[in-house]
N, C-alpha and C. Protein backbone atom coordinates (compact mmCIF):
# COMPACT_ATOMS: atom_id res chain seq x y z
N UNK A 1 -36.63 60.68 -14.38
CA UNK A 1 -37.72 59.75 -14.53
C UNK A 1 -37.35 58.70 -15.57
N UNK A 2 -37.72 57.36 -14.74
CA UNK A 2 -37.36 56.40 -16.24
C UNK A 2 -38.56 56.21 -17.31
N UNK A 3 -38.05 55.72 -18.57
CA UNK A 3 -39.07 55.48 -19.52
C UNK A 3 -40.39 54.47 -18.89
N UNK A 4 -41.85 54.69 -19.47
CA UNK A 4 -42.86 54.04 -19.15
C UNK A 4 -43.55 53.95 -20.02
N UNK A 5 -45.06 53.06 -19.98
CA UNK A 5 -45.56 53.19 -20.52
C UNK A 5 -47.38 52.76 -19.41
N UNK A 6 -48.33 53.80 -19.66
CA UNK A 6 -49.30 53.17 -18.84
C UNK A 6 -50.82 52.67 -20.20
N UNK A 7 -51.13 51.86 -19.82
CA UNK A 7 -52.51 51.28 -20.26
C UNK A 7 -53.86 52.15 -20.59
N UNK A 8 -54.35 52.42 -21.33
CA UNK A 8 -55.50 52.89 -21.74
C UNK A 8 -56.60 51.87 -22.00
N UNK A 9 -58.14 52.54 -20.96
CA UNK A 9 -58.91 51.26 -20.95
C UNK A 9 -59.55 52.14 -20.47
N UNK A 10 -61.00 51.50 -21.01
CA UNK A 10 -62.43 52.08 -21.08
C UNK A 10 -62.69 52.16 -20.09
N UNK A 11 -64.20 53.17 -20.05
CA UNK A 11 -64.91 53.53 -18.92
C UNK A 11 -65.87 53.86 -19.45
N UNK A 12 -66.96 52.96 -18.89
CA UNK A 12 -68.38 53.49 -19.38
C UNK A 12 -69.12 54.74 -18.12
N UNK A 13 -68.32 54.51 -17.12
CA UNK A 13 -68.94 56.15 -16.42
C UNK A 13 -67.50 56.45 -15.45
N UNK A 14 -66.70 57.99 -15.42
CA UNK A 14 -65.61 57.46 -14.74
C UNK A 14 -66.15 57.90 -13.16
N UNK A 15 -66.93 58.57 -13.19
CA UNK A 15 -66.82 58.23 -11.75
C UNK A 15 -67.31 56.44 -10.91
N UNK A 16 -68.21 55.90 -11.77
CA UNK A 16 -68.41 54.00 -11.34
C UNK A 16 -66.49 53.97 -11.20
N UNK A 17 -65.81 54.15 -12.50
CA UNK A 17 -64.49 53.67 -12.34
C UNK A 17 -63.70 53.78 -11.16
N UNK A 18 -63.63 55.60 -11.19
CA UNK A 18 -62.83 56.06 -9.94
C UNK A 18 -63.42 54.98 -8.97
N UNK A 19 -64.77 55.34 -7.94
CA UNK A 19 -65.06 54.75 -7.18
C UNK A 19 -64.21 53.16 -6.78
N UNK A 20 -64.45 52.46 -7.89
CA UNK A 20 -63.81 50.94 -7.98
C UNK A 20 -62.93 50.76 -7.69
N UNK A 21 -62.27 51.45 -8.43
CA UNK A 21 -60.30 51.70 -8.10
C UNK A 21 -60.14 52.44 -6.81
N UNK A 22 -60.49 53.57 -6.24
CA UNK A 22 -60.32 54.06 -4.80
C UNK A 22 -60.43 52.48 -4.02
N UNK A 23 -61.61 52.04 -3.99
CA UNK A 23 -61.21 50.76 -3.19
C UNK A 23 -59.73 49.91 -3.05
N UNK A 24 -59.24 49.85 -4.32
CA UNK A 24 -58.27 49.12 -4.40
C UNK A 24 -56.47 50.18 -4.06
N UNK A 25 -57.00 50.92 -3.66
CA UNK A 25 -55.62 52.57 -3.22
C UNK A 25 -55.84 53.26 -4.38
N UNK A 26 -56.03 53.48 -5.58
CA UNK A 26 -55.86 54.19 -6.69
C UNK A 26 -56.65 55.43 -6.41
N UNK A 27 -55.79 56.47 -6.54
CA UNK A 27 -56.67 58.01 -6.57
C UNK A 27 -56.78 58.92 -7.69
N UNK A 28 -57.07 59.87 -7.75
CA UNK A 28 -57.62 60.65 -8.88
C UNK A 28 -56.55 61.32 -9.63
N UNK A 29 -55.74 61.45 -10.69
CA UNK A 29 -54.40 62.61 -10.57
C UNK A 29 -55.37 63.47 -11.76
N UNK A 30 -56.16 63.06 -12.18
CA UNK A 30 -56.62 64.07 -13.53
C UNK A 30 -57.61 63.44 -13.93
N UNK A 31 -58.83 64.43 -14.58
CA UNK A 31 -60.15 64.22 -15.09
C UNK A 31 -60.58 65.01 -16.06
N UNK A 32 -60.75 64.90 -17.23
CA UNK A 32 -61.91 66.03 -17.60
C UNK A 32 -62.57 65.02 -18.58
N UNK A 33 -63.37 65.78 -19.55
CA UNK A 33 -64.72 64.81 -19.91
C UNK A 33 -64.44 63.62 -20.83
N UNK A 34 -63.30 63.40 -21.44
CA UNK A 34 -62.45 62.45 -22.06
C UNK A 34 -61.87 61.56 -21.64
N UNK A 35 -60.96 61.94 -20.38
CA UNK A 35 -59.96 61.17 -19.87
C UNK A 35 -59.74 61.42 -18.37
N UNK A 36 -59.21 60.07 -17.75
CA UNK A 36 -58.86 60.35 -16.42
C UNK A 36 -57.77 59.22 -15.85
N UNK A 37 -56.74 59.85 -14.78
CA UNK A 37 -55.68 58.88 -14.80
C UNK A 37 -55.79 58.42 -13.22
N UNK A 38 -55.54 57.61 -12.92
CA UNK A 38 -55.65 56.96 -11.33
C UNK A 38 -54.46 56.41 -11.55
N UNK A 39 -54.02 56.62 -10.08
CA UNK A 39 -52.70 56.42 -9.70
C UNK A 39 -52.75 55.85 -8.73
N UNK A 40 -51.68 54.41 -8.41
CA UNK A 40 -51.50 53.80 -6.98
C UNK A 40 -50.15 53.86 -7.22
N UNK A 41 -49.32 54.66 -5.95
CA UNK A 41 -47.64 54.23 -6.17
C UNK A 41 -47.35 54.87 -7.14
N UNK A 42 -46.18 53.84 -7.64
CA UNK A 42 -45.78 54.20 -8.80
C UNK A 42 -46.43 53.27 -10.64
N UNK A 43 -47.46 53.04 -10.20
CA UNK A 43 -48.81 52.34 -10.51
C UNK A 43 -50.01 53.41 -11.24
N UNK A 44 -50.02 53.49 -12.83
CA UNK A 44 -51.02 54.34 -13.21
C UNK A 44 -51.72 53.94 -14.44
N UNK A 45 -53.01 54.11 -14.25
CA UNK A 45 -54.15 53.92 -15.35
C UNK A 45 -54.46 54.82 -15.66
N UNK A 46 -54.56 54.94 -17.00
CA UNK A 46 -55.47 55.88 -18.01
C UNK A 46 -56.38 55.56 -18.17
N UNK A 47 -57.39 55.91 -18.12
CA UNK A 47 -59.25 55.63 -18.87
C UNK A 47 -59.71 56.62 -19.95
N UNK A 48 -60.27 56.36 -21.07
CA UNK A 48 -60.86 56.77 -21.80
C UNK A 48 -62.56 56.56 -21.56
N UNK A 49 -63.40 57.44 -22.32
CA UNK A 49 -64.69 57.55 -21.97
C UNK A 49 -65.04 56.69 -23.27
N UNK A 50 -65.70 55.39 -22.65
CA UNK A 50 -67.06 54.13 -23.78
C UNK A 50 -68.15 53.87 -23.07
N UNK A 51 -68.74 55.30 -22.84
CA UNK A 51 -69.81 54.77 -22.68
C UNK A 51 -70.97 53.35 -23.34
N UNK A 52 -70.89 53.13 -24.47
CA UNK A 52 -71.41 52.50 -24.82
C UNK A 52 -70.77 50.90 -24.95
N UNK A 53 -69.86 51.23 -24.01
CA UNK A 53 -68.69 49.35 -24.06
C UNK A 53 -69.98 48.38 -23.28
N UNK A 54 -70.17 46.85 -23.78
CA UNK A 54 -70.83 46.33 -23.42
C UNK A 54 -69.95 45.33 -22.33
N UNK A 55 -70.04 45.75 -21.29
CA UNK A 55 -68.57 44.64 -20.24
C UNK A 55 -68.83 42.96 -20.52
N UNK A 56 -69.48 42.22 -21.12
CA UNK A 56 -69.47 41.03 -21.19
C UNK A 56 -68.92 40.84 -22.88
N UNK A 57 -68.85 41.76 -23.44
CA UNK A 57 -68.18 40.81 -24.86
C UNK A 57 -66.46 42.18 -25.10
N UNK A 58 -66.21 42.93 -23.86
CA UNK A 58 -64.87 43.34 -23.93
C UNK A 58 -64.12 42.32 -24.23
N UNK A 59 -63.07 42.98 -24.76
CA UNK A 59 -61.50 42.52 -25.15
C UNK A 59 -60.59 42.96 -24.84
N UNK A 60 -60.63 44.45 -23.63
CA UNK A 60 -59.76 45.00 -23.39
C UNK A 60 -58.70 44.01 -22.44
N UNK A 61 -57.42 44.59 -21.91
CA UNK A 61 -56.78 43.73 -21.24
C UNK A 61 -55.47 44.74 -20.74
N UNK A 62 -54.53 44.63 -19.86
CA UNK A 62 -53.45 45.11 -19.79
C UNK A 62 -52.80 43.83 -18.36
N UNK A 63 -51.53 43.99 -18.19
CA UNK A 63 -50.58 43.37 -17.15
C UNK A 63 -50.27 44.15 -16.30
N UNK A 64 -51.02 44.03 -14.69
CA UNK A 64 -49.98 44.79 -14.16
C UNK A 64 -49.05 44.05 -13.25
N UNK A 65 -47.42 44.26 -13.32
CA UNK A 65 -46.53 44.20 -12.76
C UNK A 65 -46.32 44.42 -10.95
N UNK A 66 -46.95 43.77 -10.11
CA UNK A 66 -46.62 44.25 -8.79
C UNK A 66 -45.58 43.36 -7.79
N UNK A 67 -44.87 44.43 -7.04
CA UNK A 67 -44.29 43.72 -6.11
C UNK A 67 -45.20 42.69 -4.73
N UNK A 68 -45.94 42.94 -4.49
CA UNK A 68 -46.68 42.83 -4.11
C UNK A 68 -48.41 41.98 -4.21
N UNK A 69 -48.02 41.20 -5.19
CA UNK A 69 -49.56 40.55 -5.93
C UNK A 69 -50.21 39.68 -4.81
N UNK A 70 -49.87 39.11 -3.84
CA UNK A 70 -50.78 38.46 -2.61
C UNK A 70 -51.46 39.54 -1.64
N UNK A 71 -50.58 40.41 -1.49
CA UNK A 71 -51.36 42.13 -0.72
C UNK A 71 -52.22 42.68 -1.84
N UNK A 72 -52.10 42.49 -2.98
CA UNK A 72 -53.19 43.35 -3.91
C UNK A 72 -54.23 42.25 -4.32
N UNK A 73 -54.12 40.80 -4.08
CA UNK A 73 -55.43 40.12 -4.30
C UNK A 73 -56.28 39.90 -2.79
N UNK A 74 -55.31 40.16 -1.78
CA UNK A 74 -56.14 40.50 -0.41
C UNK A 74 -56.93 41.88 -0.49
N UNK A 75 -56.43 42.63 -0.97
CA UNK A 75 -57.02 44.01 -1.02
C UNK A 75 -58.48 43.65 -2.07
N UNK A 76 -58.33 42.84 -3.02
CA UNK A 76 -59.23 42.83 -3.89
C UNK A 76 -60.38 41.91 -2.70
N UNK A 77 -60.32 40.85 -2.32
CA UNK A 77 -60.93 39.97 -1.82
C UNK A 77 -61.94 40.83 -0.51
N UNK A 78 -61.05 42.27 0.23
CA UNK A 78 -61.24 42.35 1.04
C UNK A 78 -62.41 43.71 0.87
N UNK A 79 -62.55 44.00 -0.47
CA UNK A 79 -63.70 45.14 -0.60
C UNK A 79 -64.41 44.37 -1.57
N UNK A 80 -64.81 42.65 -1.64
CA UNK A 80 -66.10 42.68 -2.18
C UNK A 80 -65.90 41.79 -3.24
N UNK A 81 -64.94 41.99 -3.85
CA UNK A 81 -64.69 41.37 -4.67
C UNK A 81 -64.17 39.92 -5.11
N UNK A 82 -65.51 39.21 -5.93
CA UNK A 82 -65.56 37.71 -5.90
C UNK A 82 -64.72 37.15 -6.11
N UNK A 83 -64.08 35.78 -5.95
CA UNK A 83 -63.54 34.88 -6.32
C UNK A 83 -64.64 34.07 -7.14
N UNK A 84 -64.54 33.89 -8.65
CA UNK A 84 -65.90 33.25 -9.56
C UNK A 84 -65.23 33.40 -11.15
N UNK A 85 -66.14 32.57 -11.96
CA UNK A 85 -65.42 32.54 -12.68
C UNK A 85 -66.26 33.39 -14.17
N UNK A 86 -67.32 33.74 -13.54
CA UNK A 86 -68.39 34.96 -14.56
C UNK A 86 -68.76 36.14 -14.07
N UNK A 87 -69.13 36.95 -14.42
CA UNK A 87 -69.24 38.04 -14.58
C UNK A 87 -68.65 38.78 -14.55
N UNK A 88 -68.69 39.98 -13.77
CA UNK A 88 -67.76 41.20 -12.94
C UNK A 88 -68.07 42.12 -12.10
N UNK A 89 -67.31 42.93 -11.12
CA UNK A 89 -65.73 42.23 -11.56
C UNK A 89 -65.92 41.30 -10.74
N UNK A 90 -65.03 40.58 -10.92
CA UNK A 90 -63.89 38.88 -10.30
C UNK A 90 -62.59 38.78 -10.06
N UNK A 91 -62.34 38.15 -9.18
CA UNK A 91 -60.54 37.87 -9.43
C UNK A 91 -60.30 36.59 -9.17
N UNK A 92 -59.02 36.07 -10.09
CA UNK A 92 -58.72 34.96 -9.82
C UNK A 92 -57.82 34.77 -8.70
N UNK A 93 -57.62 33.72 -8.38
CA UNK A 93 -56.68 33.43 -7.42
C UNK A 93 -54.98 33.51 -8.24
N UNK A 94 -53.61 33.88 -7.50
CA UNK A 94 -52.90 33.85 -7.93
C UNK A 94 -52.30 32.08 -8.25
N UNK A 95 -51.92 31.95 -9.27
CA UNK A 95 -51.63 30.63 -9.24
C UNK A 95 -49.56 30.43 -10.36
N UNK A 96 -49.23 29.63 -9.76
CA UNK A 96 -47.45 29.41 -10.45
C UNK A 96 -48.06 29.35 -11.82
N UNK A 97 -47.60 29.79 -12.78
CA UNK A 97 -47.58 29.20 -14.15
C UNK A 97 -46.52 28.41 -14.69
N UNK A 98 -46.77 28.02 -15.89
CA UNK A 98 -45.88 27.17 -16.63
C UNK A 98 -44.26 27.75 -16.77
N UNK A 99 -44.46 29.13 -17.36
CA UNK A 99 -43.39 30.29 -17.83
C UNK A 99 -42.90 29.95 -16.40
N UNK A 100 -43.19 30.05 -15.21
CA UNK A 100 -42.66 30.24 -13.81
C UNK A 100 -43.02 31.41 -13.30
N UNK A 101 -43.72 32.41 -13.67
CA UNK A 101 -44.22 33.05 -12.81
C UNK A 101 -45.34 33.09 -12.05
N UNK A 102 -46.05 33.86 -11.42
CA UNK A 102 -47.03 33.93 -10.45
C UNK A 102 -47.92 34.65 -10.82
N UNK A 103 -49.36 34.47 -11.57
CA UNK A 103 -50.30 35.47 -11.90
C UNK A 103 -51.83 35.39 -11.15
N UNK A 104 -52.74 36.07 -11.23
CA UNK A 104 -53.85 35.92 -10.65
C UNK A 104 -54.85 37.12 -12.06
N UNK A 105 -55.87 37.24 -11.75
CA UNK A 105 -56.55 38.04 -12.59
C UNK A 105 -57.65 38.85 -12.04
N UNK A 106 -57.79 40.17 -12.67
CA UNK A 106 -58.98 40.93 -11.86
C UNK A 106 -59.99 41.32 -13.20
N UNK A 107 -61.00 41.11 -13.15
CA UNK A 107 -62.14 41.57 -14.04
C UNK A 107 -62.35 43.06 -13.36
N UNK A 108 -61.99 44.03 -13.91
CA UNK A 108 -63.31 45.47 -13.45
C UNK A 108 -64.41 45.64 -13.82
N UNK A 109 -64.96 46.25 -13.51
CA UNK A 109 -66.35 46.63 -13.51
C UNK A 109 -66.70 46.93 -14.88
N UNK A 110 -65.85 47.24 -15.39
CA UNK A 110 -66.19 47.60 -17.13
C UNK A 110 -65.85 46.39 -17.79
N UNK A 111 -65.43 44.77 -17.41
CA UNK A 111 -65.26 43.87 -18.06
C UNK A 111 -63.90 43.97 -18.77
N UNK A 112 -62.86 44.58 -18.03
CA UNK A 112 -61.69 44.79 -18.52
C UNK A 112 -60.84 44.02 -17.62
N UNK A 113 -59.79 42.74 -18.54
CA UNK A 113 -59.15 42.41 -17.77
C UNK A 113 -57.69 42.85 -17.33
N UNK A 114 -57.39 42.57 -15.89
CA UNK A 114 -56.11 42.87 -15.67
C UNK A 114 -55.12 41.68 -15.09
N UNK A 115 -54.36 41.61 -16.03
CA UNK A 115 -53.50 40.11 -15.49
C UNK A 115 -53.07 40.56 -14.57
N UNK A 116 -52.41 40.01 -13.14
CA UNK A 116 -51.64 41.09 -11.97
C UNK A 116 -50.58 39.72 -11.62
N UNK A 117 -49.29 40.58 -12.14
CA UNK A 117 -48.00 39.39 -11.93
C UNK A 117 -47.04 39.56 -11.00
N UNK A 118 -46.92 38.85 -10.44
CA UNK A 118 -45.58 39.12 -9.38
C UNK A 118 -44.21 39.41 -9.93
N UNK A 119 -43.71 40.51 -9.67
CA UNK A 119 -42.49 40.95 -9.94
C UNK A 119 -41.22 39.89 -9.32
N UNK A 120 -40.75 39.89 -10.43
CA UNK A 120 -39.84 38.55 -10.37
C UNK A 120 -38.07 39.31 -9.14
């Protein structure tokens, strides 16, 4: 196994979370009343329990790295999820950046953002 590292990010209820993420392929690998990890691929989130996180003044954030970022903002688009530029969740459209890469953005449901970049 090579070295990694995965993201830790709130959840004010994990099953709202799970639910959210199943839409998007992510499934369950572990739960108990603290913590829970969802896995897509070789693709994994950690959640911690905040209940009390208010999703409009979060700061959380992480990058995810996909081969794939036009199939994962179709996937987003295709269970519901807005193209807008308030509330949550949202996603942006992928757009070239300056640096030269290719990013887009997903708000979750807990007001946590996720940059989602195309693997170069």
């Amino acid at each position: 196994m090579t070295d990694q590292a995965t993201p830790n990010l709130p959840s004010r209820d994990f099953d709202s979370t799970a639910a959210f993420y199943e839409k998007l392929g992510f499934r369950r690998v572990f739960r108990d009343s603290g913590w829970m990890i969802l896995k897509r691929g070789d693709l994994m989130l950690e959640f911690f329990a905040h209940p009390e996180l208010d999703p409009l003044t979060s700061w959380f954030s992480c990058c995810l790295r996909l081969d794939d970022l036009a199939g994962f903002y179709e996937r987003c688009k295709s269970v519901g999820i807005q193209e807008t530029s308030r509330g949550y969740p949202r996603i942006h459209a992928p757009e070239l950046q300056e640096w030269g890469g290719t990013m887009a953005a997903l708000v979750d449901s807990d007001g946590t953002l996720l940059r989602l970049i195309q693997n170069g």
